[in-house]
C-alpha atoms as a PDB file:
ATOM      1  CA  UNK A   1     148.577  84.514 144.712  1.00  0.00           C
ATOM      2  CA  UNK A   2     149.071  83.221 140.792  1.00  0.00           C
ATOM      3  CA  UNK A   3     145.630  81.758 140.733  1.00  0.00           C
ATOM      4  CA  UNK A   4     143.755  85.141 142.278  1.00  0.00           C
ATOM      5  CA  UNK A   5     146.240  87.105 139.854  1.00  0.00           C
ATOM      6  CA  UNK A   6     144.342  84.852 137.058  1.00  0.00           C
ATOM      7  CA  UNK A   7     140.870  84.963 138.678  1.00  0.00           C
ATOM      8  CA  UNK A   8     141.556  89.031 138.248  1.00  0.00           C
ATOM      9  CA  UNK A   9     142.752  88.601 134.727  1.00  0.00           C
ATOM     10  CA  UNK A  10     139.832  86.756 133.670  1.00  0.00           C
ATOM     11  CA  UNK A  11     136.885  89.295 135.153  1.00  0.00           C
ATOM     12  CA  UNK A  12     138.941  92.068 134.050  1.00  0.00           C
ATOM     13  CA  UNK A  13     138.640  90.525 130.197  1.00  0.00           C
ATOM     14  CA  UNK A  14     135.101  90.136 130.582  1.00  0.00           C
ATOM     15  CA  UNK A  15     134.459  93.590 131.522  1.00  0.00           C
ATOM     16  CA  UNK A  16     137.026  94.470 128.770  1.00  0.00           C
ATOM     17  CA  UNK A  17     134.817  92.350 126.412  1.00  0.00           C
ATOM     18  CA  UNK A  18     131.272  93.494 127.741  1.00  0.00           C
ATOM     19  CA  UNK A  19     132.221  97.321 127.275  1.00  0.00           C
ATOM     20  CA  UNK A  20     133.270  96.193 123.824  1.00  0.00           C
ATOM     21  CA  UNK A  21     130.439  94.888 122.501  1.00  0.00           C
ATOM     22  CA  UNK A  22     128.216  96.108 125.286  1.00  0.00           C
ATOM     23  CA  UNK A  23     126.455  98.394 122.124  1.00  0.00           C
ATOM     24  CA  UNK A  24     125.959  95.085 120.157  1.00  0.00           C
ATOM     25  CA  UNK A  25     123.807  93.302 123.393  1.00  0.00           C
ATOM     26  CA  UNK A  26     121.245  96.066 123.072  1.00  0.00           C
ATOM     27  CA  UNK A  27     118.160  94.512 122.153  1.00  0.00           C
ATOM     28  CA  UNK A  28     117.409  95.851 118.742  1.00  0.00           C
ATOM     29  CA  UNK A  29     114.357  97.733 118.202  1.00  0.00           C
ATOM     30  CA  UNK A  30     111.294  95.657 116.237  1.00  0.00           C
ATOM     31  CA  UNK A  31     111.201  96.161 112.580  1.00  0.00           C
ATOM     32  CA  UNK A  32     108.147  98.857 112.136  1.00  0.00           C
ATOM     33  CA  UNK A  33     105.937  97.398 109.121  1.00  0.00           C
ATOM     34  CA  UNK A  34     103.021  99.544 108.300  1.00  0.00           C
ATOM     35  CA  UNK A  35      99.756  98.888 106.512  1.00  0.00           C
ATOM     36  CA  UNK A  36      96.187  99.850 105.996  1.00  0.00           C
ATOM     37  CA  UNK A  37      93.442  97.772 105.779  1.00  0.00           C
ATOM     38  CA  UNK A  38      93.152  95.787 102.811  1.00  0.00           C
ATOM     39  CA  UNK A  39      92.834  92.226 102.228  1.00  0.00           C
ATOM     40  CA  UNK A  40      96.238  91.892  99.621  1.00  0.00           C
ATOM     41  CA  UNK A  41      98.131  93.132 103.104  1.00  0.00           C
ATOM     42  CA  UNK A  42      96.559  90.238 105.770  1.00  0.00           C
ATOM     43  CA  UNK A  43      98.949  87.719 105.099  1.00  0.00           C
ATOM     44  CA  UNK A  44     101.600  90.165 107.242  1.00  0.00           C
ATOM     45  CA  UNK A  45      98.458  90.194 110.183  1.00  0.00           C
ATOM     46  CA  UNK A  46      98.253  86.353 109.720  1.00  0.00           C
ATOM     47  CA  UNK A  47     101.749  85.694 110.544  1.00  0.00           C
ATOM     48  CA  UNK A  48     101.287  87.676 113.641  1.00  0.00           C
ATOM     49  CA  UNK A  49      98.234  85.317 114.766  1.00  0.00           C
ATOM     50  CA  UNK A  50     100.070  82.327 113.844  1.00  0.00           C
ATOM     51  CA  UNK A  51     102.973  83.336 116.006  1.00  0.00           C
ATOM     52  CA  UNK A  52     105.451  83.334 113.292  1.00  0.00           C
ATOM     53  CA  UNK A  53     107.140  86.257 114.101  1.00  0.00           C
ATOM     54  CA  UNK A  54     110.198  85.909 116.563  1.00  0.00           C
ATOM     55  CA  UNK A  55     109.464  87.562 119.774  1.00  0.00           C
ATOM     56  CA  UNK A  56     109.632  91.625 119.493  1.00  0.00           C
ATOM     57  CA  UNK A  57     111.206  91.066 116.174  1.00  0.00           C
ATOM     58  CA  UNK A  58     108.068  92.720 113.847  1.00  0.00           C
ATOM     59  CA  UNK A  59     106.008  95.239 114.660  1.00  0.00           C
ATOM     60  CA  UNK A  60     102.794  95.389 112.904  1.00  0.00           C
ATOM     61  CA  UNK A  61     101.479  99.259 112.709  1.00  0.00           C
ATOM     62  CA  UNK A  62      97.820  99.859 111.151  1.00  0.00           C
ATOM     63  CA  UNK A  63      97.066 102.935 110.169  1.00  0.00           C
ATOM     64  CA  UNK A  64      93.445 104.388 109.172  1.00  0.00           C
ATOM     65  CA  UNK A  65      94.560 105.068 104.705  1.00  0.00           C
ATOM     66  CA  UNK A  66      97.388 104.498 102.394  1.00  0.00           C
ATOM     67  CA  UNK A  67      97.748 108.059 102.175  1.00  0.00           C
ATOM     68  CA  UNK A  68      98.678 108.160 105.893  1.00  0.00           C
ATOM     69  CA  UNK A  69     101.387 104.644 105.447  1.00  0.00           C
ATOM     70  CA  UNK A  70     102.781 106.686 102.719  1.00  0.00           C
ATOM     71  CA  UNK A  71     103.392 110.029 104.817  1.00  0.00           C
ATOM     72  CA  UNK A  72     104.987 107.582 107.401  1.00  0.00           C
ATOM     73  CA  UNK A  73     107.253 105.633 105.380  1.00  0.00           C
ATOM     74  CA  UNK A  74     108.610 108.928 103.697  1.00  0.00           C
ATOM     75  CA  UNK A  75     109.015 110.430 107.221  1.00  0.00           C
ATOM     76  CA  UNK A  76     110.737 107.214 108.207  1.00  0.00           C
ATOM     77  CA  UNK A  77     108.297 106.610 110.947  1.00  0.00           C
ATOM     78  CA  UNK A  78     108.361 102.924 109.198  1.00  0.00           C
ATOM     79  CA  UNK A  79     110.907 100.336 108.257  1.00  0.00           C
ATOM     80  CA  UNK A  80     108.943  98.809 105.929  1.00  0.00           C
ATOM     81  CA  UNK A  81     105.886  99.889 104.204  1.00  0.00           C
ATOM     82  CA  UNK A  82     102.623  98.123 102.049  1.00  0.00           C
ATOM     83  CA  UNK A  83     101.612 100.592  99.305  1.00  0.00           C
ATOM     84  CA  UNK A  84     100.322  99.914  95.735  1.00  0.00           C
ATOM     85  CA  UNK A  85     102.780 100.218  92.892  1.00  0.00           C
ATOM     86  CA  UNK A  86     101.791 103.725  92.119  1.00  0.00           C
ATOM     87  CA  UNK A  87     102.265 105.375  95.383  1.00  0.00           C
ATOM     88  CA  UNK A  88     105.571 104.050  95.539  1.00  0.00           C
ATOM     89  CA  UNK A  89     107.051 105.724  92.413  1.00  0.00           C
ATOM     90  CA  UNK A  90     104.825 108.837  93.439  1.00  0.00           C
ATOM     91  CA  UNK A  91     107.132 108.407  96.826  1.00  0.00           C
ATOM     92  CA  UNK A  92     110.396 107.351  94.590  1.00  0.00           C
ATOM     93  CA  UNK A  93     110.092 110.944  92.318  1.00  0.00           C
ATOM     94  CA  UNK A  94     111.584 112.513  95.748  1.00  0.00           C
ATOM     95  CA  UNK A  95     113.169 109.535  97.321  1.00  0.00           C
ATOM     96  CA  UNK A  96     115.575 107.846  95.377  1.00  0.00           C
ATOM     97  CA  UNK A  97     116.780 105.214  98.322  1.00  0.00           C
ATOM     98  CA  UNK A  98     113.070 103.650  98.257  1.00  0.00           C
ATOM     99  CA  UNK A  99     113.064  99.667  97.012  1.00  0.00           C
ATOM    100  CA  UNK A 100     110.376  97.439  96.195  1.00  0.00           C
ATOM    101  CA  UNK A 101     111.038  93.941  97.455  1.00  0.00           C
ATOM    102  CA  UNK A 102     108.313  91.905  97.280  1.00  0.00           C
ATOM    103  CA  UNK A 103     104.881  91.527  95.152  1.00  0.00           C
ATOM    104  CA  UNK A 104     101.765  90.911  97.869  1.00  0.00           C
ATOM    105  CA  UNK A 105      98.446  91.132  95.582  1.00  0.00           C
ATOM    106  CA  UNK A 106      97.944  91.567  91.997  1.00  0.00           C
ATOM    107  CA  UNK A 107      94.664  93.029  91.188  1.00  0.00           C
ATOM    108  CA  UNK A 108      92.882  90.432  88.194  1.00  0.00           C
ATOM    109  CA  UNK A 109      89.650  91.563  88.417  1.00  0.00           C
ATOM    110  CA  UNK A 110      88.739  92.984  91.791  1.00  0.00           C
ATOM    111  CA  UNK A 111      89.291  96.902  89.928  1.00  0.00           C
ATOM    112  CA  UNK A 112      86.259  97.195  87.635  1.00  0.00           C
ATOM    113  CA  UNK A 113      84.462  99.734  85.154  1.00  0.00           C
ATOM    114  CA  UNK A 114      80.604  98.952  85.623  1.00  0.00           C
ATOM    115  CA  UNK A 115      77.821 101.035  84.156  1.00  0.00           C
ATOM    116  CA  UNK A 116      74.467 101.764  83.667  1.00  0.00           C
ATOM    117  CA  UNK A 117      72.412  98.636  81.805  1.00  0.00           C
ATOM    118  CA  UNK A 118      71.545 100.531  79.501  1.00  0.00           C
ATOM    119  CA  UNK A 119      75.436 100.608  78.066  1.00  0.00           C
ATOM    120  CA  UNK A 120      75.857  96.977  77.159  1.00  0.00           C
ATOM    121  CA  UNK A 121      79.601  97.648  75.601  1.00  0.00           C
ATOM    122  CA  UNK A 122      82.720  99.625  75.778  1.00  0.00           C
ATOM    123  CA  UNK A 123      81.844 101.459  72.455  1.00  0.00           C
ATOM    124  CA  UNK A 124      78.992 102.999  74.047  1.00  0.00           C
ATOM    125  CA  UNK A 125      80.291 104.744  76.720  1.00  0.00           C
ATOM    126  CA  UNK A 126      81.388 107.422  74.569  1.00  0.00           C
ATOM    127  CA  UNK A 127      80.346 110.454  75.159  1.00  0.00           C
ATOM    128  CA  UNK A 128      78.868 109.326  78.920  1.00  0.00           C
ATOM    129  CA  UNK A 129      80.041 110.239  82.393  1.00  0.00           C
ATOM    130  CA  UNK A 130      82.642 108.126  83.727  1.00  0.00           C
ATOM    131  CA  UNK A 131      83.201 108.925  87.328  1.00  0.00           C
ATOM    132  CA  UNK A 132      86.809 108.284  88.464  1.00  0.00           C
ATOM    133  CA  UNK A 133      88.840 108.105  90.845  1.00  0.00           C
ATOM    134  CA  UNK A 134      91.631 111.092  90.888  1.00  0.00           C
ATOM    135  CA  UNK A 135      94.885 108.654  91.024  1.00  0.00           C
ATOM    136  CA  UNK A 136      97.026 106.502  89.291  1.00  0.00           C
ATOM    137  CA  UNK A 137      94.899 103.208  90.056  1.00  0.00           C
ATOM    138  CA  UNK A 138      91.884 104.877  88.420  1.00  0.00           C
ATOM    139  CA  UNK A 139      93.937 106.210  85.453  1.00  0.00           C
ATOM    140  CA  UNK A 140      95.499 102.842  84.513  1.00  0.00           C
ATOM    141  CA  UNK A 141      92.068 101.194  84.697  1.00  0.00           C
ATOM    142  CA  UNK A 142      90.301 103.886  82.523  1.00  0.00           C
ATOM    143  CA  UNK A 143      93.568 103.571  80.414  1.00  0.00           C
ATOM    144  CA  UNK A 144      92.883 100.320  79.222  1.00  0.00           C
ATOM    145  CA  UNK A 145      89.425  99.944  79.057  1.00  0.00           C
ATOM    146  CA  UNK A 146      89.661 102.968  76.781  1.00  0.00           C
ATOM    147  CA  UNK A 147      92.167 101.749  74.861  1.00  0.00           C
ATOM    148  CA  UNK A 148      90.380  98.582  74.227  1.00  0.00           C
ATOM    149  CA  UNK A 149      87.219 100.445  72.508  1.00  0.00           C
ATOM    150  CA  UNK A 150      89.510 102.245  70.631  1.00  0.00           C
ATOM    151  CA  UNK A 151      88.719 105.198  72.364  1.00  0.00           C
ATOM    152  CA  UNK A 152      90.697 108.293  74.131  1.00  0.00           C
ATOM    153  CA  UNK A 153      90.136 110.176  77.067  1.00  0.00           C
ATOM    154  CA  UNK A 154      88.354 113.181  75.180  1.00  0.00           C
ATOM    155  CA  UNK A 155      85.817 110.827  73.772  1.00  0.00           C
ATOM    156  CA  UNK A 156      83.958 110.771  77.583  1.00  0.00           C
ATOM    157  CA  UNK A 157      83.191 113.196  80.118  1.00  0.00           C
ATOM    158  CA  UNK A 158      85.721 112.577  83.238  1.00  0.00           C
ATOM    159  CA  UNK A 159      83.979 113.021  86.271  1.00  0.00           C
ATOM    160  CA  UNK A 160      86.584 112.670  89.914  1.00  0.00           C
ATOM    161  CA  UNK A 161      85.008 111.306  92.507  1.00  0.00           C
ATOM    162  CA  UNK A 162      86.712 109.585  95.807  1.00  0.00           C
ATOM    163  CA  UNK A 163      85.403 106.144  96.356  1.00  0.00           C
ATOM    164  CA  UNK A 164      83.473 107.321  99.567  1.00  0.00           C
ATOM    165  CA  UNK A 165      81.450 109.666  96.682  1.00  0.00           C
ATOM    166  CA  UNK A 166      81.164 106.966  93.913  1.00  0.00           C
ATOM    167  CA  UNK A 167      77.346 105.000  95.428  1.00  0.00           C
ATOM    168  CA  UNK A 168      75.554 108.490  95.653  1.00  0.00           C
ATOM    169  CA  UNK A 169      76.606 109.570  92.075  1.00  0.00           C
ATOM    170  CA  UNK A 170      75.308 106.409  90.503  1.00  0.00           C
ATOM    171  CA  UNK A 171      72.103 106.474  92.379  1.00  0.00           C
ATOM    172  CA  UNK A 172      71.410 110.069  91.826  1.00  0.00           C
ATOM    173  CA  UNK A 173      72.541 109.270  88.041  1.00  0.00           C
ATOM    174  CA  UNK A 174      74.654 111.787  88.412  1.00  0.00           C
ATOM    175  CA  UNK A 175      77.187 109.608  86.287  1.00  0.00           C
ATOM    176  CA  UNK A 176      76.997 106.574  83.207  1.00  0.00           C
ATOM    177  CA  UNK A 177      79.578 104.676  84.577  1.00  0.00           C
ATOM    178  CA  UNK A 178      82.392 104.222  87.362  1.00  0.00           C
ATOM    179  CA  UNK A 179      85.858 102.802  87.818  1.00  0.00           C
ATOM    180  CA  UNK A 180      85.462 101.514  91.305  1.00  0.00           C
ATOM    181  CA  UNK A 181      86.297  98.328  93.492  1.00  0.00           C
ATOM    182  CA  UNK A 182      85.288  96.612  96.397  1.00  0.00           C
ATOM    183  CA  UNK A 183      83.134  97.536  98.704  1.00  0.00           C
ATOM    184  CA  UNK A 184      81.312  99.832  96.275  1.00  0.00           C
ATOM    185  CA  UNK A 185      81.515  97.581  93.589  1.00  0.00           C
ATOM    186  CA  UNK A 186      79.199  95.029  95.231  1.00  0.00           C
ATOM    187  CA  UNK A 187      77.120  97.779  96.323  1.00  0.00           C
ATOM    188  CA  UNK A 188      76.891  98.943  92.132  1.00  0.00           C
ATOM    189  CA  UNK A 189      75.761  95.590  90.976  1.00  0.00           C
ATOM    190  CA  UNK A 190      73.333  95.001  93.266  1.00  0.00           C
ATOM    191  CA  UNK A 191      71.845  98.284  91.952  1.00  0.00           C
ATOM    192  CA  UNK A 192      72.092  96.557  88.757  1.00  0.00           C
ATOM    193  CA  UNK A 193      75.256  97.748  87.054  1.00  0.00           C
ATOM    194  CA  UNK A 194      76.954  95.933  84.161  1.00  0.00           C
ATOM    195  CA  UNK A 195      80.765  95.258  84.526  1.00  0.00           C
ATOM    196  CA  UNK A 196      82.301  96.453  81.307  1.00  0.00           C
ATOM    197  CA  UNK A 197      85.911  95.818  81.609  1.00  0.00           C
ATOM    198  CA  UNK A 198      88.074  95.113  84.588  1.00  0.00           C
ATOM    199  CA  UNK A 199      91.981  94.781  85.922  1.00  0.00           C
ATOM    200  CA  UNK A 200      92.179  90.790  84.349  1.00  0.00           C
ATOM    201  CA  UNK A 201      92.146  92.097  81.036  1.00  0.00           C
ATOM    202  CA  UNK A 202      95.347  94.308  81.745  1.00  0.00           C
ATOM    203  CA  UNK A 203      97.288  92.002  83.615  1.00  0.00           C
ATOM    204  CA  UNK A 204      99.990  93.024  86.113  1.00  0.00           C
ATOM    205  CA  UNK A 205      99.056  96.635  85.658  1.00  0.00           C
ATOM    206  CA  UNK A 206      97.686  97.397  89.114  1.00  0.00           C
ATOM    207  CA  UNK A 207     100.205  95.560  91.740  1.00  0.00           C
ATOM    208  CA  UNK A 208     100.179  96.412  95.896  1.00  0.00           C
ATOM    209  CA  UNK A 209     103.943  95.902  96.887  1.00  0.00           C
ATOM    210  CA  UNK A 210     106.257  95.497  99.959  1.00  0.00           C
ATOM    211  CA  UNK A 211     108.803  97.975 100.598  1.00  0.00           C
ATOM    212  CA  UNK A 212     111.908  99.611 102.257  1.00  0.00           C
ATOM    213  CA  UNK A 213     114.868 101.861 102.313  1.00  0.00           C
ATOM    214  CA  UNK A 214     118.315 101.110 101.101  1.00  0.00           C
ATOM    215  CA  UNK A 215     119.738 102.020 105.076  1.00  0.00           C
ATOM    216  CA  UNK A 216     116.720  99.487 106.365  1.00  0.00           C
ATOM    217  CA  UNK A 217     118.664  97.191 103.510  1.00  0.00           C
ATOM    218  CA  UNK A 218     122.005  97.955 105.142  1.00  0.00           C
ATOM    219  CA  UNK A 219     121.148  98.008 108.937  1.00  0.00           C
ATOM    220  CA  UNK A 220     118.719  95.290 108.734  1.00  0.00           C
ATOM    221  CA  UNK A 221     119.229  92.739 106.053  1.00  0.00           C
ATOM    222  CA  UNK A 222     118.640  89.394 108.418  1.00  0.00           C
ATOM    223  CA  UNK A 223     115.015  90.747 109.864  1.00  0.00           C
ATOM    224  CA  UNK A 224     113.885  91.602 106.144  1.00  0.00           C
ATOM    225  CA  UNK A 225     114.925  87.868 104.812  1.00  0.00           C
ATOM    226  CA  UNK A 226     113.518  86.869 108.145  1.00  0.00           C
ATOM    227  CA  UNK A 227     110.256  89.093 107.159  1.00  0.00           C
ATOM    228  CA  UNK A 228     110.010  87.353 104.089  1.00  0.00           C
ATOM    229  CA  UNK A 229     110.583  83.799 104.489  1.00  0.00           C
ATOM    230  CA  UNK A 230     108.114  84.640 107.307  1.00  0.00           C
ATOM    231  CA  UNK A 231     105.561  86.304 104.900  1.00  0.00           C
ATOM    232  CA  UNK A 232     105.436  83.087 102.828  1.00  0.00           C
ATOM    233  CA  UNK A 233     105.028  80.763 106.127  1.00  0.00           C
ATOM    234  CA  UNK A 234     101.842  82.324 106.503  1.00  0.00           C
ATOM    235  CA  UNK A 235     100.878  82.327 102.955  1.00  0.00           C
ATOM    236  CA  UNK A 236     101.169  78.903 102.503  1.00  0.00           C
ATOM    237  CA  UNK A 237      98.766  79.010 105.781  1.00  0.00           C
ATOM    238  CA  UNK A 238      96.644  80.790 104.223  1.00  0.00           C
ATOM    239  CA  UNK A 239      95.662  78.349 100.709  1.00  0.00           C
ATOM    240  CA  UNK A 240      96.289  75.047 102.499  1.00  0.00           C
ATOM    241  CA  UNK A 241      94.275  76.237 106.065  1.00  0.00           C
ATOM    242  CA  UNK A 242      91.408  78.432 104.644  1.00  0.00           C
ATOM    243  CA  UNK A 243      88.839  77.819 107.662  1.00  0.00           C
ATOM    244  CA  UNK A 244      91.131  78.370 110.320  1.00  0.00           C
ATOM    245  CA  UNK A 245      92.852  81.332 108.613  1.00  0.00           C
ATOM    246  CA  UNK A 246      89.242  83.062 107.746  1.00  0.00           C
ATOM    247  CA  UNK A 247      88.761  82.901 111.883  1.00  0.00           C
ATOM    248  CA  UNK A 248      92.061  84.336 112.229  1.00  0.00           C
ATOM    249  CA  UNK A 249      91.438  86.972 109.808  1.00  0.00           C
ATOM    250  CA  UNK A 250      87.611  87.930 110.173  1.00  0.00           C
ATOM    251  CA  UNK A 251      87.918  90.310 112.908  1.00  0.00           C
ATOM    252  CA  UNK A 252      90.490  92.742 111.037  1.00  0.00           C
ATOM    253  CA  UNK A 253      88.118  92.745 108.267  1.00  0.00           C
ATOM    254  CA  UNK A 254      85.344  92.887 109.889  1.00  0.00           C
ATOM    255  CA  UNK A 255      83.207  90.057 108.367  1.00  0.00           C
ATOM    256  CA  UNK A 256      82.377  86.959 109.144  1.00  0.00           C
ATOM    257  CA  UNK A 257      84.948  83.999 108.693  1.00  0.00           C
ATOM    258  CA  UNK A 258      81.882  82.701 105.978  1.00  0.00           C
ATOM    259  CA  UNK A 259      82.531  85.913 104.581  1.00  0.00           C
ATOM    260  CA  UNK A 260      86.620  86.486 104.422  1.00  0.00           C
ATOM    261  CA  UNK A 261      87.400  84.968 101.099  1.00  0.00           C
ATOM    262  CA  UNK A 262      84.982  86.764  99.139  1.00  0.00           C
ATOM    263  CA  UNK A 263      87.137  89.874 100.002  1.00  0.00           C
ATOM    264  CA  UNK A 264      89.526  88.212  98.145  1.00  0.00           C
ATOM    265  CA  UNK A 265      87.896  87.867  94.853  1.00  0.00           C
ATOM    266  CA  UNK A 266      90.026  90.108  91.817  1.00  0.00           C
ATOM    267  CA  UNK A 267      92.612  89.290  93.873  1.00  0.00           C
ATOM    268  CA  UNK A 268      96.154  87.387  93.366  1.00  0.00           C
ATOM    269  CA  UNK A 269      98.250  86.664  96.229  1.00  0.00           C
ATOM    270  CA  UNK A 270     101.357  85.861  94.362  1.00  0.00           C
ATOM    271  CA  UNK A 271     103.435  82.951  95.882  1.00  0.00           C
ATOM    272  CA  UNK A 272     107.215  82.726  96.229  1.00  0.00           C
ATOM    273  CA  UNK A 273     107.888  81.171  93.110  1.00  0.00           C
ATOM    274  CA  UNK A 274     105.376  84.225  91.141  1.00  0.00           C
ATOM    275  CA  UNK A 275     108.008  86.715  92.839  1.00  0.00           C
ATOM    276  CA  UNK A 276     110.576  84.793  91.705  1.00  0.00           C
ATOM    277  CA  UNK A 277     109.289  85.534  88.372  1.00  0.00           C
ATOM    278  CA  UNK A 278     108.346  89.238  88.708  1.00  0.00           C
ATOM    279  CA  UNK A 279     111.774  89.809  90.284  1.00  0.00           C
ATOM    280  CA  UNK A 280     113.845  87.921  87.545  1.00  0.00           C
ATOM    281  CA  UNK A 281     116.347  89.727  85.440  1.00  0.00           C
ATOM    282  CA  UNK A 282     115.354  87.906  82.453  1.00  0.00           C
ATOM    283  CA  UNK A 283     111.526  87.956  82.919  1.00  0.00           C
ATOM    284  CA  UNK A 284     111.306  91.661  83.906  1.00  0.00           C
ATOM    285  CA  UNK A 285     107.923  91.573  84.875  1.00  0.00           C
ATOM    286  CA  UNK A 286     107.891  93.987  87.847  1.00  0.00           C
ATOM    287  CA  UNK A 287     110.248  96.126  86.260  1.00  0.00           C
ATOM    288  CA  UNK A 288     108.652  96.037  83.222  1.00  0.00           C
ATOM    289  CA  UNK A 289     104.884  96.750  85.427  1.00  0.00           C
ATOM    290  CA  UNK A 290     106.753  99.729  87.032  1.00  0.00           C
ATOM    291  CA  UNK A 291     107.937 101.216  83.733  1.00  0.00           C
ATOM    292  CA  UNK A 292     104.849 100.986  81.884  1.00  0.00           C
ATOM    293  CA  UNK A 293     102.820 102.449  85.088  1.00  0.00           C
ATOM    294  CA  UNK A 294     105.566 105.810  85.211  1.00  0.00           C
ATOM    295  CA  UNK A 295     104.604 106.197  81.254  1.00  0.00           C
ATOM    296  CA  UNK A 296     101.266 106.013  82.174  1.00  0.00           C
ATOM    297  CA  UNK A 297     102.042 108.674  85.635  1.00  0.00           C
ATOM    298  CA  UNK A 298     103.895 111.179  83.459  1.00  0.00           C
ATOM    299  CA  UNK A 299     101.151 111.341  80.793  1.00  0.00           C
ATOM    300  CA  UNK A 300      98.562 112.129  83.241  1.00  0.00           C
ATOM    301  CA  UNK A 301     100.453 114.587  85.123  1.00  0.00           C
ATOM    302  CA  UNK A 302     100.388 112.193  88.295  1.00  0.00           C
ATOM    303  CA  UNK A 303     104.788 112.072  88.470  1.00  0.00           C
ATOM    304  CA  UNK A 304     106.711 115.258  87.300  1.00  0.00           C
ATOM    305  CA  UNK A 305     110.089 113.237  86.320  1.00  0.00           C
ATOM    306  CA  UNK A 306     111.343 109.832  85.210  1.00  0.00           C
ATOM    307  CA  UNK A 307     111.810 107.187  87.841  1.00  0.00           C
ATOM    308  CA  UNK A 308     114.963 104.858  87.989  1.00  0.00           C
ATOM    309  CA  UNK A 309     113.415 101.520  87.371  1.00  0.00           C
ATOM    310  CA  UNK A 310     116.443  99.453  87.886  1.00  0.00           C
ATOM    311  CA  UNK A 311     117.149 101.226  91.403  1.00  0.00           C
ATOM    312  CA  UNK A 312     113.647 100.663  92.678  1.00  0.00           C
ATOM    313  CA  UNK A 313     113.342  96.790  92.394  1.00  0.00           C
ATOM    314  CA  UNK A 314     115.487  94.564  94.639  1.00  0.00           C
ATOM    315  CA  UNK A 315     114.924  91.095  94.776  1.00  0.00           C
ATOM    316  CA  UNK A 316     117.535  90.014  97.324  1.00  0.00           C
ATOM    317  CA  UNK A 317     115.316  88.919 100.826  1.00  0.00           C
ATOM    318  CA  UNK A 318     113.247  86.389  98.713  1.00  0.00           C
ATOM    319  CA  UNK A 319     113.447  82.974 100.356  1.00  0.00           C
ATOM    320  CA  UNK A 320     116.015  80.517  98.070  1.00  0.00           C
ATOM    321  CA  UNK A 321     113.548  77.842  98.223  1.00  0.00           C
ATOM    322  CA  UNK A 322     110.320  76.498  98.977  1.00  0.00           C
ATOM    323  CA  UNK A 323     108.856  77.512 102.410  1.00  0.00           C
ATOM    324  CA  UNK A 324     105.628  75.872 104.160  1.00  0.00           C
END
């Protein structure tokens, strides 16, 4: 009788302790990271191939633009979001919860201002028309170039044109010169264009980052550091196993695996020990990217308040040491 008294004892404080915690055994849902296509962003798809990710732990979710990863991050369709530096304060002027937490690309190169042969230097585009992006990526480009002639924006003709508009402009001459990048810029210079000034002369200026929200933070802190640490497996993939990462990546891009690190060129993939730097409190130099870029924003119109810096950058899921 004492021992089935304890056999009853013991089910009944199983079931006691499965109803408590039953909540807690719920499988949790994958974290929802969102991208477009764009070569800076691959390393998250290259994880995926390499089977990095714990089982149903990530979620990758394409989507066609970075307008439409934007619009799904602020609607919290997403966890976690890759958008350039820009769109993110564009997204922070009306969410303040939004943080950046890791650097993927840094553009040193790859955005460009090429233009007819005839203009062999940055003095002499003044007075031409410069077609342009309408954006902060295309501001910030034209920006400095200008600024290094010594010139201002009413010394040229702005002409806005989306990048889908940029090749038929130049070939009809309707336009001197173009801030563009890749594919069109390829296209440009086999037409015979002359690369004036580019993103490695401003560096740090034109950054694509990861990020979140601080309730993703809260909820979730263990599958971002898991993300991350993650992120940098497959990084570390990437520069020591080129030839078998270019066959992993090809299809997404849609080239050959001959043809996958070209897409790359103008492009920095920052490693853990570069985010290290751009996240440190005494180096500053994300924080100090993001508050030079909101000048920039508010001057052209392209933010309509001041952005809290400080609030925006958070540092805390990036790996402690080394990974490979």
């Amino acid at each position: 009788m004492n021992d089935n008294l304890l056999i009853y004892r013991h089910i009944c404080f199983i079931l006691a302790l499965f109803l408590l915690t039953g909540c807690d055994l719920k499988p949790k849902p994958p974290l929802k990271v969102g991208t477009n296509v764009w070569p800076g962003y691959e390393t998250l798809f290259l994880a995926r191939s390499l089977g990095l990710y714990q089982k149903d732990a990530v979620k990758m979710v394409e989507l066609p633009s970075a307008t439409e990863v934007s619009h799904a991050f602020s609607h919290r369709l997403l966890d976690v979001a890759a958008l350039t530096l820009d769109e993110v304060l564009t997204l922070a002027q009306y969410q303040s919860d939004i943080r950046v937490i890791l650097v993927m690309d840094v553009s040193h190169g790859g955005d460009v201002l090429l233009a007819k042969a005839d203009i062999t230097n940055m003095a002499a585009i003044k007075g031409k028309r410069i077609g342009v992006e309408r954006g902060a990526v295309g501001a910030i480009l034209l920006d400095g170039a200008l600024t290094a002639a010594n010139l201002t924006a009413t010394d040229i003709d702005i002409i806005h044109l989306s990048i889908d508009e940029q090749y038929e402009a130049y070939f009809n001459n309707e336009i001197d010169a173009v801030v563009t990048f890749e594919p069109v810029k390829t296209q440009l210079l086999q037409l015979g264009a002359k690369p004036l000034f580019d993103s490695s002369q401003i560096p740090n200026r034109i950054i694509d980052v990861l990020v979140t929200r601080q309730e993703v933070i809260e909820q979730r802190s263990d599958d971002l550091t898991q993300l991350l640490a993650t992120y940098f497996k497959a990084l570390h993939y990437l520069n020591t196993h080129k030839e078998e990462a270019a066959i992993k990546i090809a299809p997404r891009l849609m080239v050959s695996p001959s043809e996958v690190f070209s897409q790359f060129n103008g492009l920095i993939l920052p490693d853990l020990s570069d985010n290290i730097k751009f996240f440190s409190a005494t180096t500053s130099t994300l924080k100090t990217s993001a508050s030079t870029l909101a000048t920039l924003m508010l001057e052209q119109k392209l933010l309509t308040k001041n952005i809290m810096i400080d609030n925006l950058i958070d540092g805390t899921f990036l790996p402690k040491k080394g990974v490979q």
